[in-house]
Every structure is written in C-alpha cells, then in structure tokens.
PDB file of N, CA and C in Angstrom:
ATOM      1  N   UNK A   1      -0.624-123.306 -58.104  1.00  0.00           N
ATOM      2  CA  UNK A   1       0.101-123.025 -56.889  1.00  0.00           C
ATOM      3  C   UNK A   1       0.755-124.313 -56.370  1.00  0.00           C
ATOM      4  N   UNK A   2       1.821-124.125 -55.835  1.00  0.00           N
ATOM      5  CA  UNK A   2       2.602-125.280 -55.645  1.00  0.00           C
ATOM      6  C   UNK A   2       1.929-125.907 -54.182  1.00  0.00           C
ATOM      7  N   UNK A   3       1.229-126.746 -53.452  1.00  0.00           N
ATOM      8  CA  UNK A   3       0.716-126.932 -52.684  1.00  0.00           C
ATOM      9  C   UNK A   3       2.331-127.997 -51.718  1.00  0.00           C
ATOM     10  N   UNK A   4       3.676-127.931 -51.830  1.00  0.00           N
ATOM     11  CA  UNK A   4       4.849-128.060 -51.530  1.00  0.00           C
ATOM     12  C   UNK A   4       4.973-127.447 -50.308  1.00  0.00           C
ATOM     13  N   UNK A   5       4.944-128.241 -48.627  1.00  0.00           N
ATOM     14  CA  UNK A   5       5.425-127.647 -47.487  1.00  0.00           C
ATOM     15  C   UNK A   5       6.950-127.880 -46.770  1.00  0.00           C
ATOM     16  N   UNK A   6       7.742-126.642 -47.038  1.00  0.00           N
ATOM     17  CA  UNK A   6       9.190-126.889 -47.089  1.00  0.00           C
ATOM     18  C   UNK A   6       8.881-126.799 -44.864  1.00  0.00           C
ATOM     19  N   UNK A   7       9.907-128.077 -44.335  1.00  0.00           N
ATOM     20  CA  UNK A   7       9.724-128.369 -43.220  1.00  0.00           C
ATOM     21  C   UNK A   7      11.098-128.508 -42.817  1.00  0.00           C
ATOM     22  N   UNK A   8      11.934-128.983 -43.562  1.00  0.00           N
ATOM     23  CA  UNK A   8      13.159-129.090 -42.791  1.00  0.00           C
ATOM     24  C   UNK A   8      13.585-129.402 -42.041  1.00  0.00           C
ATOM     25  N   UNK A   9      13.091-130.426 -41.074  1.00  0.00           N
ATOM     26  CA  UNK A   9      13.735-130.894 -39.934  1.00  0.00           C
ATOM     27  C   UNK A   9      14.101-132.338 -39.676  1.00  0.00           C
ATOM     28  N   UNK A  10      14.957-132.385 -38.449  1.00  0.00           N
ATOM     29  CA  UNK A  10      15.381-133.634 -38.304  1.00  0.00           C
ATOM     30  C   UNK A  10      14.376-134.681 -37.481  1.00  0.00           C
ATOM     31  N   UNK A  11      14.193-135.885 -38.069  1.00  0.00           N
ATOM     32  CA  UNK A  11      13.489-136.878 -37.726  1.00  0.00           C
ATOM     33  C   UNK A  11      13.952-138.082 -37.155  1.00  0.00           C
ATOM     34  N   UNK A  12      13.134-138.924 -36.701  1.00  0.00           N
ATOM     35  CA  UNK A  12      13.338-140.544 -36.435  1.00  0.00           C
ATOM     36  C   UNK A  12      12.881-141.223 -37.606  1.00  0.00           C
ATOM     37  N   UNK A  13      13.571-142.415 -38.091  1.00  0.00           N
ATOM     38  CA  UNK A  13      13.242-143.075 -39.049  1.00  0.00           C
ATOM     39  C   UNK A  13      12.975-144.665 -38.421  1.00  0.00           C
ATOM     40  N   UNK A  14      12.284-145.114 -38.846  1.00  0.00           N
ATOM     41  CA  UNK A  14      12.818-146.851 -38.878  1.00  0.00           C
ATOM     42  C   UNK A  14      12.493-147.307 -40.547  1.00  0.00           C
ATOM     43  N   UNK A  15      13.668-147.820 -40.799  1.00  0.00           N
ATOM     44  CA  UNK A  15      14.337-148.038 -41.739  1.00  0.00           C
ATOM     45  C   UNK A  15      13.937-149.930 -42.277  1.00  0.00           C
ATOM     46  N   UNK A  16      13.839-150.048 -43.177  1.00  0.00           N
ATOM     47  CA  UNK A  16      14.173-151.798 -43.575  1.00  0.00           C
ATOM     48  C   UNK A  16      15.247-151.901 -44.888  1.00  0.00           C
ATOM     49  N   UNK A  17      16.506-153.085 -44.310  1.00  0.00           N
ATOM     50  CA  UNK A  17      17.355-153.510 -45.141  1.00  0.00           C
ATOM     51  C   UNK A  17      16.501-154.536 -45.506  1.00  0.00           C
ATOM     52  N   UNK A  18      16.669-155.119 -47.148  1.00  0.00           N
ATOM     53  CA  UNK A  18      16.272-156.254 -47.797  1.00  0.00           C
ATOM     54  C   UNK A  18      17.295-156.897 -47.842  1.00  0.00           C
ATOM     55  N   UNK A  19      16.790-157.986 -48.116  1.00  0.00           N
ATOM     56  CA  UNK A  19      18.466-158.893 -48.709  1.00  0.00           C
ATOM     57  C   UNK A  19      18.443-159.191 -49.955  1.00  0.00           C
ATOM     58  N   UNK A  20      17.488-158.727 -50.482  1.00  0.00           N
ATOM     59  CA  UNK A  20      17.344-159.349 -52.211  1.00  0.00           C
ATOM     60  C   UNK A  20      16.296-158.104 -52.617  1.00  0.00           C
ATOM     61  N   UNK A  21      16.424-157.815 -53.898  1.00  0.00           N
ATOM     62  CA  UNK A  21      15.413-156.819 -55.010  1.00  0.00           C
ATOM     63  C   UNK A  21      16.300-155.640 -55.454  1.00  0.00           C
ATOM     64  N   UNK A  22      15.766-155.053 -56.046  1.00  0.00           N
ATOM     65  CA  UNK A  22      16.282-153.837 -57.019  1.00  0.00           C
ATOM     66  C   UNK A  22      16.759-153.009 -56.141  1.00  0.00           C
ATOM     67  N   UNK A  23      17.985-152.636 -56.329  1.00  0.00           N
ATOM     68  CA  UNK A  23      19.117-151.526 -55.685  1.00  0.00           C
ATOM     69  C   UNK A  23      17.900-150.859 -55.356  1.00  0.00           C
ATOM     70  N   UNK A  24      17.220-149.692 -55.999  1.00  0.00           N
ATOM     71  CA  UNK A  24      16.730-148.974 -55.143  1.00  0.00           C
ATOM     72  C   UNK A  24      15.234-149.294 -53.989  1.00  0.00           C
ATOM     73  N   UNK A  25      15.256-150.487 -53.808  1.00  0.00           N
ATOM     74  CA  UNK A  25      14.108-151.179 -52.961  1.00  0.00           C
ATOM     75  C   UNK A  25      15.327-151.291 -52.111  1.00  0.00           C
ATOM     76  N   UNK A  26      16.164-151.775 -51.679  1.00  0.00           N
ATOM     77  CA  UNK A  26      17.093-152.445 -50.816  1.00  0.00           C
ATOM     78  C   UNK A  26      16.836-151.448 -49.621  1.00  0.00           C
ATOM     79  N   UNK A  27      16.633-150.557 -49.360  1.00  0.00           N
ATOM     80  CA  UNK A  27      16.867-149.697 -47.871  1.00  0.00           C
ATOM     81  C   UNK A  27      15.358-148.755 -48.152  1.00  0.00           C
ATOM     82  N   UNK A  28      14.306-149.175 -47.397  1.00  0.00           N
ATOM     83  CA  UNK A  28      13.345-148.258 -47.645  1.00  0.00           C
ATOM     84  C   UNK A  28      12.962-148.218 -45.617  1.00  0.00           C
ATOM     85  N   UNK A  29      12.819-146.774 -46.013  1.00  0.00           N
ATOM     86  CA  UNK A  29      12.045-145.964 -44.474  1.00  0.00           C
ATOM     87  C   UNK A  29      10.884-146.130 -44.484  1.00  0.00           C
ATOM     88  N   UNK A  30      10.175-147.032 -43.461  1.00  0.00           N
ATOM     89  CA  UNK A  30       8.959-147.396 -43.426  1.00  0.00           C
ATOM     90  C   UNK A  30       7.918-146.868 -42.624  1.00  0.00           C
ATOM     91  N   UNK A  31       8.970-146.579 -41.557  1.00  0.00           N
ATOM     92  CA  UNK A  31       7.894-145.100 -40.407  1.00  0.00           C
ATOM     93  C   UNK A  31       8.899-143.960 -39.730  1.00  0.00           C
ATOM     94  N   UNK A  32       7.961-142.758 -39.310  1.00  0.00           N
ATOM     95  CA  UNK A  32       8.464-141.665 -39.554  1.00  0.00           C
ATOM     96  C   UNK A  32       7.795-141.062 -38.165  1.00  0.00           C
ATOM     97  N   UNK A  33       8.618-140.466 -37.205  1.00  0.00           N
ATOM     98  CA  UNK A  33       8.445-139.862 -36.143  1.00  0.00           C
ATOM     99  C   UNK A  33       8.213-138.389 -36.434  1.00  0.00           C
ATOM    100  N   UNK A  34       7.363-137.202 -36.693  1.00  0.00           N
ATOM    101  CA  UNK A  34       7.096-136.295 -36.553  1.00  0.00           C
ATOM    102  C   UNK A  34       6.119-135.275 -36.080  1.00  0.00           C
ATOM    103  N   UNK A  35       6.980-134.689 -35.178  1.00  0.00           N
ATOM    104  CA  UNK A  35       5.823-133.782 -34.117  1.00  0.00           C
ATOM    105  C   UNK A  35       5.178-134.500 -32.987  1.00  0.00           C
ATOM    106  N   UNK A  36       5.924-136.027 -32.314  1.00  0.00           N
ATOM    107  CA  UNK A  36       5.814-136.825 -31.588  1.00  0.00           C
ATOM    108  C   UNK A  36       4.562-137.165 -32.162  1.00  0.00           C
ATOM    109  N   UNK A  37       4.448-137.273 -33.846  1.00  0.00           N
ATOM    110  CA  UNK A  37       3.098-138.392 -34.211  1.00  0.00           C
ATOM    111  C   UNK A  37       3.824-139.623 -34.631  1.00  0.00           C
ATOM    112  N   UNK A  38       3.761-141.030 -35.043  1.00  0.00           N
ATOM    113  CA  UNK A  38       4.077-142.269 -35.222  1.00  0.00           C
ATOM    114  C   UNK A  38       3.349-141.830 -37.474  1.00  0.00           C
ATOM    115  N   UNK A  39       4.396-141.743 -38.264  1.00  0.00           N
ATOM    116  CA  UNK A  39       3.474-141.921 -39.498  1.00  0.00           C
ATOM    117  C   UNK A  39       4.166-143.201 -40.572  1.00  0.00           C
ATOM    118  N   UNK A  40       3.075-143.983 -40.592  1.00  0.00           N
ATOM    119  CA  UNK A  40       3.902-144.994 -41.342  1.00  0.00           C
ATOM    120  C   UNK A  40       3.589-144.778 -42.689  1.00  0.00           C
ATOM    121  N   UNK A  41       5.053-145.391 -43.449  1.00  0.00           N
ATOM    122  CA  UNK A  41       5.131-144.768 -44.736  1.00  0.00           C
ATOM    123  C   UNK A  41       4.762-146.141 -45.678  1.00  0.00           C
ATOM    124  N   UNK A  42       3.426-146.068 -46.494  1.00  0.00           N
ATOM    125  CA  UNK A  42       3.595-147.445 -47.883  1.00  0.00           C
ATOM    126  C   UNK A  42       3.966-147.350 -48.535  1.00  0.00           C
ATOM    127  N   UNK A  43       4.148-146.556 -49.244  1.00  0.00           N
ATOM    128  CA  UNK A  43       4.966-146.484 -50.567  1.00  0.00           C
ATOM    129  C   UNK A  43       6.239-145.783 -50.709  1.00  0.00           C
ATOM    130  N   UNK A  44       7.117-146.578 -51.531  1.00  0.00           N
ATOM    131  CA  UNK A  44       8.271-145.711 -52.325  1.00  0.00           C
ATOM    132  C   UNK A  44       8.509-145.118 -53.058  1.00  0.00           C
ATOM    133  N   UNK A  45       8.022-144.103 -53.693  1.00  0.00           N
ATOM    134  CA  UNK A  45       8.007-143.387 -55.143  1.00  0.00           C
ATOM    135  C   UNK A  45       9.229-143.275 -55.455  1.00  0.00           C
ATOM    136  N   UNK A  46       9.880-143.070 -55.246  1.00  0.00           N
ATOM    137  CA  UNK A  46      11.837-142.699 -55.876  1.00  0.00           C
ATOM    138  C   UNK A  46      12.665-142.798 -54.520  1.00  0.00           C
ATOM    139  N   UNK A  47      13.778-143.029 -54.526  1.00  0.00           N
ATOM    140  CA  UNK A  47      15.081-143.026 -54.437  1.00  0.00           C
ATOM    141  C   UNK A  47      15.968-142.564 -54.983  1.00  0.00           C
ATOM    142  N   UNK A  48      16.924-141.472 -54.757  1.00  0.00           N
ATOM    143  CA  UNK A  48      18.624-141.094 -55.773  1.00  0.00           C
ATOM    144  C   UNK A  48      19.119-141.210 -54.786  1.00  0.00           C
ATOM    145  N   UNK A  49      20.441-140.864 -54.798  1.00  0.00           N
ATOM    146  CA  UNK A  49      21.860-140.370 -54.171  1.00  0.00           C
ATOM    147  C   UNK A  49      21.935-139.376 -54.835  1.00  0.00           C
ATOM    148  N   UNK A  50      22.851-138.322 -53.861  1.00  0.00           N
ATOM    149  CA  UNK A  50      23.293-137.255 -54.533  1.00  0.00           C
ATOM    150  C   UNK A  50      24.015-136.483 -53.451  1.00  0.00           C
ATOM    151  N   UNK A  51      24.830-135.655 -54.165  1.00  0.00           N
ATOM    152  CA  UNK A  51      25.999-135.215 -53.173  1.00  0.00           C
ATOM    153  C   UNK A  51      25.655-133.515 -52.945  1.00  0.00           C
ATOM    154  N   UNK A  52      26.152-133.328 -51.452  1.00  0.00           N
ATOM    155  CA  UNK A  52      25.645-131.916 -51.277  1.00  0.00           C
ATOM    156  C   UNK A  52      26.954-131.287 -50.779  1.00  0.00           C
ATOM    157  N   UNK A  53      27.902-131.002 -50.942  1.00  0.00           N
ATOM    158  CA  UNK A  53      29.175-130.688 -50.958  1.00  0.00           C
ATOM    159  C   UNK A  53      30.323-132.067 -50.773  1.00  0.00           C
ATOM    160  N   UNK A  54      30.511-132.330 -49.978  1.00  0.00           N
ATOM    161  CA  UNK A  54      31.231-133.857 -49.804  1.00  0.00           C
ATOM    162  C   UNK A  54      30.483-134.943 -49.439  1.00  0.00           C
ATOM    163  N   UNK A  55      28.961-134.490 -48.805  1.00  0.00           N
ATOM    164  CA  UNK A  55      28.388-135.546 -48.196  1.00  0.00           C
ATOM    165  C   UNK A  55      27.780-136.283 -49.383  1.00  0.00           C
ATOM    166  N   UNK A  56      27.386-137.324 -49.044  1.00  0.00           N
ATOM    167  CA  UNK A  56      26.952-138.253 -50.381  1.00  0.00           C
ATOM    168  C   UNK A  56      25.306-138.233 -49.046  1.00  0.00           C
ATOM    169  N   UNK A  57      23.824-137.664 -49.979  1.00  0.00           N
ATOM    170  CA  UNK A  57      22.725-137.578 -49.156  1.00  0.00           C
ATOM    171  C   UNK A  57      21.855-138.835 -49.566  1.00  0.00           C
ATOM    172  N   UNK A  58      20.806-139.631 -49.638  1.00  0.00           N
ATOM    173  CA  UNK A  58      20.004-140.267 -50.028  1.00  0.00           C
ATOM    174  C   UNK A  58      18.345-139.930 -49.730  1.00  0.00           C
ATOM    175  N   UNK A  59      17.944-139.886 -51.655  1.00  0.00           N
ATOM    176  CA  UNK A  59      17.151-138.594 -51.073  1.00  0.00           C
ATOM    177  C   UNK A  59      15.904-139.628 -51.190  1.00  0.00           C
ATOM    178  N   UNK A  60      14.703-140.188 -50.449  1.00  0.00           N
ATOM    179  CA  UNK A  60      13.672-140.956 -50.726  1.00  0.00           C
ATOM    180  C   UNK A  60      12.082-140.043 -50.809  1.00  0.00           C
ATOM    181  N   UNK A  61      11.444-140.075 -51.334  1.00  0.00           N
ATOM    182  CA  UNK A  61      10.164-139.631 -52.070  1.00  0.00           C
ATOM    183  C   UNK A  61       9.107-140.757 -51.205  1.00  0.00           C
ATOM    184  N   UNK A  62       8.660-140.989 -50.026  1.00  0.00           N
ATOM    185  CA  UNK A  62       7.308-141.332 -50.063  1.00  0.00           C
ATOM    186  C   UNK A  62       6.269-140.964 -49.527  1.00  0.00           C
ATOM    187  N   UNK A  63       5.222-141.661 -48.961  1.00  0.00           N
ATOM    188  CA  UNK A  63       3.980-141.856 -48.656  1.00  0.00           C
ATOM    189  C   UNK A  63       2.907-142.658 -47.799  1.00  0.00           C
ATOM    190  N   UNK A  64       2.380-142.137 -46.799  1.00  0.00           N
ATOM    191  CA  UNK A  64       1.557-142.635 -46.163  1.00  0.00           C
ATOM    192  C   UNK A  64      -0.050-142.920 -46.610  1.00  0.00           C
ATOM    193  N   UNK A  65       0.461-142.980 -48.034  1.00  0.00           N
ATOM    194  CA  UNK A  65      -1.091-143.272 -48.531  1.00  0.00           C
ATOM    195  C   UNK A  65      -2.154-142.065 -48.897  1.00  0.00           C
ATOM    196  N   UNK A  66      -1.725-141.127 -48.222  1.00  0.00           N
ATOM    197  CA  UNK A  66      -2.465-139.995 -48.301  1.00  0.00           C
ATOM    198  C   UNK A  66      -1.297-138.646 -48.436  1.00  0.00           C
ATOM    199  N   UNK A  67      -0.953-138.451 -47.817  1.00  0.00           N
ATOM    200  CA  UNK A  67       0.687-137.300 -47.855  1.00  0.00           C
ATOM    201  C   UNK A  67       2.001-137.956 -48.420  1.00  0.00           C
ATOM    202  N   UNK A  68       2.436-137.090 -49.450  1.00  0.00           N
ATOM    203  CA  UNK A  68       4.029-137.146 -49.994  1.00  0.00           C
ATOM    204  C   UNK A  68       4.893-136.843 -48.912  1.00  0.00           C
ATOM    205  N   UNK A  69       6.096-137.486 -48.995  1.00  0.00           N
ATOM    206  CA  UNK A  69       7.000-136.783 -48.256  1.00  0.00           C
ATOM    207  C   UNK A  69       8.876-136.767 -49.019  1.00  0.00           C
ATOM    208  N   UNK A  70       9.251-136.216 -48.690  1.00  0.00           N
ATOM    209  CA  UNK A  70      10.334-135.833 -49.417  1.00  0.00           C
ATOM    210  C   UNK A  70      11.941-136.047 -47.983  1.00  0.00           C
ATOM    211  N   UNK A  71      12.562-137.170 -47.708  1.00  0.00           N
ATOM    212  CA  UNK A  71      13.220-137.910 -46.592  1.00  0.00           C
ATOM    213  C   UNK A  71      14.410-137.724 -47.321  1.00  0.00           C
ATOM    214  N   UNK A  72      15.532-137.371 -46.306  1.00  0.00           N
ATOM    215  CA  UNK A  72      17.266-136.989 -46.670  1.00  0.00           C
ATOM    216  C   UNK A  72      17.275-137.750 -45.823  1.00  0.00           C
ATOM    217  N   UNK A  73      18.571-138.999 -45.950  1.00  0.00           N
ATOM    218  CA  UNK A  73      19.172-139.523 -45.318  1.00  0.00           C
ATOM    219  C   UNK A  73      21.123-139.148 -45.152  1.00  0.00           C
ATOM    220  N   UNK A  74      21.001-138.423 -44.500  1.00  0.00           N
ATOM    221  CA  UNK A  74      22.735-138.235 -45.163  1.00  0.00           C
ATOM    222  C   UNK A  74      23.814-139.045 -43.910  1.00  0.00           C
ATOM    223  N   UNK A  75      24.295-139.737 -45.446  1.00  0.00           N
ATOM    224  CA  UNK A  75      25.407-140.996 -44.982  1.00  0.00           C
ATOM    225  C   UNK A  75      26.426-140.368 -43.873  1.00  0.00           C
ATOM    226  N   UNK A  76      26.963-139.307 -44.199  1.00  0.00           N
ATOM    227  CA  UNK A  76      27.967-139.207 -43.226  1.00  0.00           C
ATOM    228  C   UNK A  76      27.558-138.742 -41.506  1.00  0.00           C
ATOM    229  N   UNK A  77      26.893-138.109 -41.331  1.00  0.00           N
ATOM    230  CA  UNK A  77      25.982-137.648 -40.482  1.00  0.00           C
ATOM    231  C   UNK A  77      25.416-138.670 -39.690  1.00  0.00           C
ATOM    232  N   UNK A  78      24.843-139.815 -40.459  1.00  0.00           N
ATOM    233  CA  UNK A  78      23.511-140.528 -39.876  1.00  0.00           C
ATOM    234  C   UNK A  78      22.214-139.781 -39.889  1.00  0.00           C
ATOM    235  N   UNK A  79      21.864-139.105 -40.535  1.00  0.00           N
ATOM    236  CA  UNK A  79      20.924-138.269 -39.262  1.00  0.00           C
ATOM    237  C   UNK A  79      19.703-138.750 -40.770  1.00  0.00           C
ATOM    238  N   UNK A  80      18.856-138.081 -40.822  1.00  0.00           N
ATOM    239  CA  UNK A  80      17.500-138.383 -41.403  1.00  0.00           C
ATOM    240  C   UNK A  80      16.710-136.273 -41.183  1.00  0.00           C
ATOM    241  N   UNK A  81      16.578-135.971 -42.223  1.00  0.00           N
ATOM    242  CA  UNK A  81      15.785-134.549 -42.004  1.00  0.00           C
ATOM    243  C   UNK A  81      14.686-134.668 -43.569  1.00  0.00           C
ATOM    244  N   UNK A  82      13.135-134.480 -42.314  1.00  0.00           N
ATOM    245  CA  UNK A  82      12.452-134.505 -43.464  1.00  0.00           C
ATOM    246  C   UNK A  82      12.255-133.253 -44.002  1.00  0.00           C
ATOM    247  N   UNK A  83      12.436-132.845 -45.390  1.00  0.00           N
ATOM    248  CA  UNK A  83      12.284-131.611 -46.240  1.00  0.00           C
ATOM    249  C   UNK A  83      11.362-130.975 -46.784  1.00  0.00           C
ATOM    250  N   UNK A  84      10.173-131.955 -46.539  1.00  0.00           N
ATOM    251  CA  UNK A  84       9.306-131.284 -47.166  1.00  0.00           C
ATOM    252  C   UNK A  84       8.544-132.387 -47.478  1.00  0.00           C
ATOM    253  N   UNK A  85       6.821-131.491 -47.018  1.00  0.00           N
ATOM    254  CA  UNK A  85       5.489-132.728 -47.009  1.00  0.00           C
ATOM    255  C   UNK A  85       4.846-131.758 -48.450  1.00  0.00           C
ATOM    256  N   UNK A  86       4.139-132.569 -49.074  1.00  0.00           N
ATOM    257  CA  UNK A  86       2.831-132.564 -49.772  1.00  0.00           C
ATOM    258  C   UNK A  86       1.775-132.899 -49.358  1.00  0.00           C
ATOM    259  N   UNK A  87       1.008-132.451 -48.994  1.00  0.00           N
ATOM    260  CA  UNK A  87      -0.390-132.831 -48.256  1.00  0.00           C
ATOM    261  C   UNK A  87      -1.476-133.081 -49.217  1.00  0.00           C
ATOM    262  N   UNK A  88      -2.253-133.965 -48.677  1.00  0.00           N
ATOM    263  CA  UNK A  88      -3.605-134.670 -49.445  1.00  0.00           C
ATOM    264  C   UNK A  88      -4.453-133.646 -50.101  1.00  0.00           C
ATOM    265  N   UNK A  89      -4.661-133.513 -51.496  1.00  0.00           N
ATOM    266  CA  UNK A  89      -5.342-132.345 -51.869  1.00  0.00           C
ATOM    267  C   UNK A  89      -7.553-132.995 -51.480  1.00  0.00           C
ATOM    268  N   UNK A  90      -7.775-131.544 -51.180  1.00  0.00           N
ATOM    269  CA  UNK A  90      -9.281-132.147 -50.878  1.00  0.00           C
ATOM    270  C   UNK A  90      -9.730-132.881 -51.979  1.00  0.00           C
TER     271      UNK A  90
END
C-alpha cells in the first residue's frame, strides 16, 4: 500500500542560496510552515525542474529526519505548494 499523503497546498518556505556546490545543492528549502507548525527540513533527497504547461516548477524531495516531503516551487508564480508528505513508518 502506498503509505503517499497527497496534501496539496500552499506553504511558507525559508529557502538557502549557496554560493558554491553542485547545481542541485545551490537553492535548498530548509524550513517549512505547515498547519501553523515550524518543520525544519535536513535533508535533500532530489531536486528536478520540470515544466507544467509554460511554467518551469522546481520540484524538491525532502526531510525532516523522520517524514518525506515532496515541495513545488514554481518560478513564475513564486509561490511554494507542498504535494505531498510520506510519513514515518512505525
């Protein structure tokens, strides 16, 4: 069973630019406002780009250590909508 929670909504991000490392390290979301909780994110599992009709989206994969999360950043917009959590299996 896919244990995948489709959420869909729009979030607060705080974000870090690098000035140096691998294209896809350069812009990672480090904490995450949802449901007026504060969740900070450690890890980066992936990064793409990818386009969803004209918009060019940036799609990031991480983690608070315990929960996946699945973060759209779409460029033209600004906006940030998280898509979908994976939660800590027992």
């Amino acid at each position: 069973m896919d244990p995948t929670i489709q959420i869909n909504q729009r979030v607060s991000v705080i974000t870090v630019f690098k000035e140096r490392g691998q294209q896809p390290e350069l812009c990672v979301p480090v904490k995450m406002k949802y449901k007026g909780k504060e969740i900070d994110l450690h890890e980066l599992a992936l990064r793409h780009p990818t386009v969803a009709g004209k918009r060019m989206l940036h799609v990031f994969h991480v983690s608070d250590g315990a929960n996946g999360y699945r973060l759209e950043f779409d460029a033209e917009a600004l906006t940030w909508t998280l898509v979908s959590m994976i939660p800590e299996l027992p």
